[in-house]
C-alpha atoms as a PDB file:
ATOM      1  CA  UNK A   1       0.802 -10.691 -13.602  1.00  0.00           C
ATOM      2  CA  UNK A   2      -1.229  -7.914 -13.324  1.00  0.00           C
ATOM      3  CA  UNK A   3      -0.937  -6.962 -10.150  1.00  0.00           C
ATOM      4  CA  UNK A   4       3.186  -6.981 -10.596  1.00  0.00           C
ATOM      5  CA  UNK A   5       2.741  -5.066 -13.196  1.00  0.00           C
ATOM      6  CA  UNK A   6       0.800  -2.217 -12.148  1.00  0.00           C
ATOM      7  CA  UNK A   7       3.328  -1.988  -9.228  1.00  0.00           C
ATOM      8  CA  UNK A   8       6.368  -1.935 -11.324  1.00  0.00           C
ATOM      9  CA  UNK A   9       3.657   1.155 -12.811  1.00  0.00           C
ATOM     10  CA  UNK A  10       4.319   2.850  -9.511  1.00  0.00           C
ATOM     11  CA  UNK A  11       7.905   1.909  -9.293  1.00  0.00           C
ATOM     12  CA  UNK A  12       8.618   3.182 -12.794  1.00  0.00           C
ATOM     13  CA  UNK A  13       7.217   6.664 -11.636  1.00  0.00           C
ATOM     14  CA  UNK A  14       9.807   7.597  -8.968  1.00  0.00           C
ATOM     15  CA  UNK A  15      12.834   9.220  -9.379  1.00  0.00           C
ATOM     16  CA  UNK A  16      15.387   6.631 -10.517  1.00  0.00           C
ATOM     17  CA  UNK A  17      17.855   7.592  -8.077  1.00  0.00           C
ATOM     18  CA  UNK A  18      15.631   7.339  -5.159  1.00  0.00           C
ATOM     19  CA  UNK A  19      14.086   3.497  -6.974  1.00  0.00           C
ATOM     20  CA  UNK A  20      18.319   2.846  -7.300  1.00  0.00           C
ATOM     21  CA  UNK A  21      18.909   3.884  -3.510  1.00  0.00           C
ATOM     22  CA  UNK A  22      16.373   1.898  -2.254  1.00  0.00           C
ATOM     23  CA  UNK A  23      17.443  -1.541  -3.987  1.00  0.00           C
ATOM     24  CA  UNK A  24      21.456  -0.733  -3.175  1.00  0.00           C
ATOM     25  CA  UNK A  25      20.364  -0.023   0.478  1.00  0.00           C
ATOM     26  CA  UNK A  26      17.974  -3.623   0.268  1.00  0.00           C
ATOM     27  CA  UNK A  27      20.885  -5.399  -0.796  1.00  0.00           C
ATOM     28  CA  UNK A  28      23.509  -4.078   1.403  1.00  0.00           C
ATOM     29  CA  UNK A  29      21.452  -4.313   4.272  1.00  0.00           C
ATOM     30  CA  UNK A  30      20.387  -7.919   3.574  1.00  0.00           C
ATOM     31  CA  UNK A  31      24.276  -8.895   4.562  1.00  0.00           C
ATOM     32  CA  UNK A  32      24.782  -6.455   7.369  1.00  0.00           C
ATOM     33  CA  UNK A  33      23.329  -5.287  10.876  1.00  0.00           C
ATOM     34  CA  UNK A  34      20.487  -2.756  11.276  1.00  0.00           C
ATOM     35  CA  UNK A  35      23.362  -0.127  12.926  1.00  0.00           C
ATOM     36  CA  UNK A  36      25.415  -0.631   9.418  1.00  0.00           C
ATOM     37  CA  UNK A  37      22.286  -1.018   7.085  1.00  0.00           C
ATOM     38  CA  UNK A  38      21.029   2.863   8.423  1.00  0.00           C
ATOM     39  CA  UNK A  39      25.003   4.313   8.525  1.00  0.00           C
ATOM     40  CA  UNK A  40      24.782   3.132   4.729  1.00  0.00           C
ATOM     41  CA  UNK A  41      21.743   4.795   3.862  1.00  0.00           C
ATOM     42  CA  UNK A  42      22.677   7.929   5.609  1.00  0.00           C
ATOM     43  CA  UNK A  43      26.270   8.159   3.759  1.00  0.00           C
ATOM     44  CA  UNK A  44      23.991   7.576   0.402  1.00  0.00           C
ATOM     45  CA  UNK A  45      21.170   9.760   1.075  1.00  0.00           C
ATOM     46  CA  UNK A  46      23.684  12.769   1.902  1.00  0.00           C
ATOM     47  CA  UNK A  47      25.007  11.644  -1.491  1.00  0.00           C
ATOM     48  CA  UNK A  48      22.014  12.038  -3.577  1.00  0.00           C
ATOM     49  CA  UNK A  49      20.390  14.708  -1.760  1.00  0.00           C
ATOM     50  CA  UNK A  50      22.044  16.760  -4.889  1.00  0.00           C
ATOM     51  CA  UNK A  51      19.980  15.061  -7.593  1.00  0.00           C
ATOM     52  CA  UNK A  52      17.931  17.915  -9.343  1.00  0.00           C
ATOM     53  CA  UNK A  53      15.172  14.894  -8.682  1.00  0.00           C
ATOM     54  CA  UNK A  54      14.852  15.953  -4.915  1.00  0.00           C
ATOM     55  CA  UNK A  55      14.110  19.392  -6.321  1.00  0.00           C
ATOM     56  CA  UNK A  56      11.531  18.206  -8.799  1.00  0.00           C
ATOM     57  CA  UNK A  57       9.714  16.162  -6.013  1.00  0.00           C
ATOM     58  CA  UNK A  58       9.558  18.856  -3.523  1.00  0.00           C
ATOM     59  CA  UNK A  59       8.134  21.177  -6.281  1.00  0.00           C
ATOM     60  CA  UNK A  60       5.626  18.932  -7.288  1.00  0.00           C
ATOM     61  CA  UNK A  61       4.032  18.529  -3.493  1.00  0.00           C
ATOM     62  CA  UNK A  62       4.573  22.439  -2.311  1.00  0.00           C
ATOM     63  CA  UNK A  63       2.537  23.567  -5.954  1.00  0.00           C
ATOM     64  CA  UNK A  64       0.229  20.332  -5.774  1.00  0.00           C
ATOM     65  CA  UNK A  65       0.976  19.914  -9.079  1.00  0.00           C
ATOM     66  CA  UNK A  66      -1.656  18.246 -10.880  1.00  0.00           C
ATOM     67  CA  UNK A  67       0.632  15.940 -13.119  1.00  0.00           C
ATOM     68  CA  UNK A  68       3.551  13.752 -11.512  1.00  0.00           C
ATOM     69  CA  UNK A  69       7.153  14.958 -11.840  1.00  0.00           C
ATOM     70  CA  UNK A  70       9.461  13.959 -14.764  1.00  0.00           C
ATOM     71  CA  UNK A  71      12.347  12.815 -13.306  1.00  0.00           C
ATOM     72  CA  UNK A  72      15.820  12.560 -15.870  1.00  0.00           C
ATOM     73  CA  UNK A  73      17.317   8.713 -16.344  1.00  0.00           C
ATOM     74  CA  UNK A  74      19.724   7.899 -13.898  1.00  0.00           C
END
């Protein structure tokens, strides 16, 4: 229990949109090929490449930011 919790820790501090892209592209590539499964996450990514949490991310690593990013609900 501890051990799933820490991760969901680590989880829980990503940006929601990229924590909700990952699990849509999981499930949609659990039922289709590899070829569809990457088209999918291309089509998405382009999608939410305009979250300000992209922004907030890329911040955080070019400044070395001592504290994680706060990223908005999604």
């Amino acid at each position: 229990v501890e051990s799933a919790l820490e991760l969901a820790k680590v989880i829980a501090a990503n940006s929601p949109v990229a924590v909700q892209g990952t699990k849509a592209g999981l499930n949609y590539s659990r039922d289709h090929t590899v070829q569809e499964g990457l088209e999918f996450m291309a089509v998405w990514n382009q999608a939410m490449i305009q979250s300000d949490d992209l922004i907030k991310a890329a911040m955080a690593t070019a400044t070395r930011a001592t504290e994680p990013p706060v990223f908005d609900d999604f």
